[in-house]
Protein backbone atom coordinates (compact mmCIF):
# COMPACT_ATOMS: atom_id res chain seq x y z
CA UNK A 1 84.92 199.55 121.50
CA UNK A 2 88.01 201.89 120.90
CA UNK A 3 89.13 202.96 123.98
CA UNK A 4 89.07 206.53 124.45
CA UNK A 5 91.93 207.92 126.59
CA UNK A 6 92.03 211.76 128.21
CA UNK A 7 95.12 213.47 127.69
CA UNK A 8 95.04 213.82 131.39
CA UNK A 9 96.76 210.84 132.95
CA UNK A 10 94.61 208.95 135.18
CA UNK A 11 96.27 208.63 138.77
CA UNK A 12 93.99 206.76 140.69
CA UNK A 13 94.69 205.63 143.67
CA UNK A 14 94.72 202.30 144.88
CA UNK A 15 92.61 203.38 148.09
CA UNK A 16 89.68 204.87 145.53
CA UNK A 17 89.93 201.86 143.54
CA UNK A 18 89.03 199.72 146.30
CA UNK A 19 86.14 201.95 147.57
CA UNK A 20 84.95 201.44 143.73
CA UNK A 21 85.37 197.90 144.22
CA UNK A 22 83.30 198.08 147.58
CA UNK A 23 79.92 200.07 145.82
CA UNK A 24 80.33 197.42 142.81
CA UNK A 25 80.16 194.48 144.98
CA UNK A 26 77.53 196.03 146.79
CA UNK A 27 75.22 196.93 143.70
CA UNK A 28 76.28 194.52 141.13
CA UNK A 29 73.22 192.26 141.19
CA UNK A 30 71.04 194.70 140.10
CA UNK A 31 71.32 196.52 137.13
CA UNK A 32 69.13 199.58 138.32
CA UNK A 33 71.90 200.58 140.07
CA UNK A 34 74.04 201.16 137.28
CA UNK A 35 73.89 205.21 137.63
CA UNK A 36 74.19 205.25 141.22
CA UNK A 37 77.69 203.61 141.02
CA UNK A 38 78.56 206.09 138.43
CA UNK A 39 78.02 209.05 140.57
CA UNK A 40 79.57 207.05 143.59
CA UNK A 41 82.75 206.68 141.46
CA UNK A 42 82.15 209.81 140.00
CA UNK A 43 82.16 211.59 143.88
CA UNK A 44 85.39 209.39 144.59
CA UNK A 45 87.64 210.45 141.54
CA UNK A 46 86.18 213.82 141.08
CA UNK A 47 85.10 212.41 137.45
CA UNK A 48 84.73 209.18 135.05
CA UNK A 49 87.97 208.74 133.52
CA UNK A 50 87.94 205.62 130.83
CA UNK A 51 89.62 203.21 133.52
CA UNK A 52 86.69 203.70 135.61
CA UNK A 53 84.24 203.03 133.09
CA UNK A 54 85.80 200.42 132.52
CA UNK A 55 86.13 199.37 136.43
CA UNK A 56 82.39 199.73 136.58
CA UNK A 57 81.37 198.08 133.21
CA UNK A 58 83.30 194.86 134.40
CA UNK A 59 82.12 195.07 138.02
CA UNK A 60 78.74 195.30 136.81
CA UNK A 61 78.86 192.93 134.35
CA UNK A 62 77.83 195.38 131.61
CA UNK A 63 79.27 196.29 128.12
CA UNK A 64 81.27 199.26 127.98
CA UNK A 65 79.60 201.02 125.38
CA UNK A 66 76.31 201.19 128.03
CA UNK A 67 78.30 203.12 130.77
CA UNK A 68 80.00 205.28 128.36
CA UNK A 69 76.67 205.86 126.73
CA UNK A 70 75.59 206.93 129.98
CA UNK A 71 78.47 209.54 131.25
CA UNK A 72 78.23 210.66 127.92
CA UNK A 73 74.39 211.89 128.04
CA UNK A 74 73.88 212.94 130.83
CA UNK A 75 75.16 216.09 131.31
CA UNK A 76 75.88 215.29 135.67
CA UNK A 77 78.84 213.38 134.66
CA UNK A 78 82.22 215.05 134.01
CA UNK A 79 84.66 212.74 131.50
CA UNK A 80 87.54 215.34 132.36
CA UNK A 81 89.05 215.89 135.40
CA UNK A 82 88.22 220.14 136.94
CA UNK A 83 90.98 222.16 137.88
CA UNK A 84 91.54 223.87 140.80
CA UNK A 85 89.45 226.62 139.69
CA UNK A 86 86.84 225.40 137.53
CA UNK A 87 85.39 227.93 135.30
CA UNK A 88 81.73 227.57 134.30
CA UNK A 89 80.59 229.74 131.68
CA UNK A 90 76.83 230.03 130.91
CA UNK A 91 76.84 229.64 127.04
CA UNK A 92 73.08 230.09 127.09
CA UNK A 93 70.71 232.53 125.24
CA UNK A 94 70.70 235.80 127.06
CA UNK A 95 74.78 235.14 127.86
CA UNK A 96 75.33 234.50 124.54
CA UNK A 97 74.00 237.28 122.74
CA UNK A 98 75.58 239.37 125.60
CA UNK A 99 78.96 238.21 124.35
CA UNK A 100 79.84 234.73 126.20
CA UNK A 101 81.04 233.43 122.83
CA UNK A 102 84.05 236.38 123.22
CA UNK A 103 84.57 235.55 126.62
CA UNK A 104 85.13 231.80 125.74
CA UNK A 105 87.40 232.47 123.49
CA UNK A 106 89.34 234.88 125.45
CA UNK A 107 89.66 232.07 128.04
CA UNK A 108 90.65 229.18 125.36
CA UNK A 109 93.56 231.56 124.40
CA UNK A 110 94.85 232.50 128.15
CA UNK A 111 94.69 229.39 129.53
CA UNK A 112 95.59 227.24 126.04
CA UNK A 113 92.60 224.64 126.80
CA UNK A 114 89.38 223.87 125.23
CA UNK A 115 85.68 223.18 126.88
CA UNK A 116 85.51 220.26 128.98
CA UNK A 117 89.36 220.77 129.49
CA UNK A 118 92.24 221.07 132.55
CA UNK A 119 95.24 222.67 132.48
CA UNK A 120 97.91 220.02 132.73
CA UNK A 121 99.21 221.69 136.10
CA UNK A 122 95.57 220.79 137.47
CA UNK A 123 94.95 224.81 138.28
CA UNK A 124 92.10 225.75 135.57
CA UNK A 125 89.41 223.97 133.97
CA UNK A 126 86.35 225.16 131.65
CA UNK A 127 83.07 223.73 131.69
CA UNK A 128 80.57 225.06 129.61
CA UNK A 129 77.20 225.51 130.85
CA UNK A 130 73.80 226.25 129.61
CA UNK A 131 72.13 228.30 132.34
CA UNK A 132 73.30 229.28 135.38
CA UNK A 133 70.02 231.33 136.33
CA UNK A 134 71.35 234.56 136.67
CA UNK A 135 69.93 236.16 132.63
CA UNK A 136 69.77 239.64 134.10
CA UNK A 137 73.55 239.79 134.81
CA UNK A 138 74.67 238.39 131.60
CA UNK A 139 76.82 237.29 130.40
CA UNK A 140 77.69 234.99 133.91
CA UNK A 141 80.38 232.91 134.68
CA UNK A 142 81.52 231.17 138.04
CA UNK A 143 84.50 230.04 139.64
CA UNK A 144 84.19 227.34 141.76
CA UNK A 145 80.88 228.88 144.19
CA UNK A 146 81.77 232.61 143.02
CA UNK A 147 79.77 233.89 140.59
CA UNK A 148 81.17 236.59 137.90
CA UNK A 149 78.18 239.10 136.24
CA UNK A 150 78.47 240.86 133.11
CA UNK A 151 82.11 239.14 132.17
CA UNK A 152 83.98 240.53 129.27
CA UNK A 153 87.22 239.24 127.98
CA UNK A 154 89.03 241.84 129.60
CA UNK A 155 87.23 241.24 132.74
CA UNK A 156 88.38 237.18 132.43
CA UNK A 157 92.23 238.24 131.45
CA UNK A 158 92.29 240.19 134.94
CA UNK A 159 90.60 237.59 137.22
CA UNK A 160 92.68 234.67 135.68
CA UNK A 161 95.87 236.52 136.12
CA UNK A 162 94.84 237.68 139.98
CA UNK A 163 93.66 233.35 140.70
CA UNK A 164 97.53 232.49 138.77
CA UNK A 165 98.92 234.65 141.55
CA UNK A 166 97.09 233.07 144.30
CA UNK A 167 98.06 229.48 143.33
């Protein structure tokens, strides 16, 4: 398989790398365990960067191509690293025909990423999302825990320019 790098350097640590090590060993004789030690690694680096896939594949004795299968469907598994603020934008029905479209683009242009992206300084990532629950105050985003009703793209350029000035 082609190895599929981020753009994102990956700066593990050596400390996380032998924690990985630690929930391999532990679960690496059975193969049912596969997705736990995903989200294990997943909680330890904040997400599945290649070298981790490939950490686990090996640990696990597993081909590559299965654990990238697997961070790749299921929608609980992040393949890009989330900024300091990470936006989540419901792209679903009632947000969507309420404008969430605009305000994703609006947000692609301030902060000069795509979905599923981070900033290189680390401070802003978009994620995406198909509900968040919340139809009646669409369109919805949240940053982080806070949640944002009836967004516009003028609403977005504010509230990114007021989190740039906190840090």
């Amino acid at each position: 398989m082609q190895k599929k790098r981020s753009s994102f350097p990956f700066t593990g640590t050596p400390e996380q790398e032998k924690q990985l090590k630690a929930i391999i060993d532990a679960n690496k004789s059975d193969a049912s365990r596969l997705m736990f030690v995903m989200q294990e690694a997943q909680h330890i680096y904040g997400y599945l960067p290649f070298e981790v896939q490939e950490m686990i594949a090996e640990g696990m004795g597993m081909p590559i191509e299965k654990v990238y299968g697997i961070s790749t469907f299921y929608a609980l598994f992040s393949l890009a690293p989330k900024g300091k603020y990470n936006i989540s934008l419901c792209m679903g029905t009632a947000c969507y025909v309420k404008g969430a479209q605009k305000v994703m683009d609006k947000l692609v242009e301030i902060l000069g990423i795509g979905p599923d992206e981070c900033t290189p300084d680390g401070m802003f990532s978009i994620t995406p999302c198909r509900c968040l629950g919340a139809c009646g105050l669409a369109p919805v985003m949240t940053v982080n825990d806070e949640v944002y009703a009836a967004v516009t793209p003028e609403k977005v350029t504010k509230l990114l320019a007021e989190l740039k000035e906190r840090g």
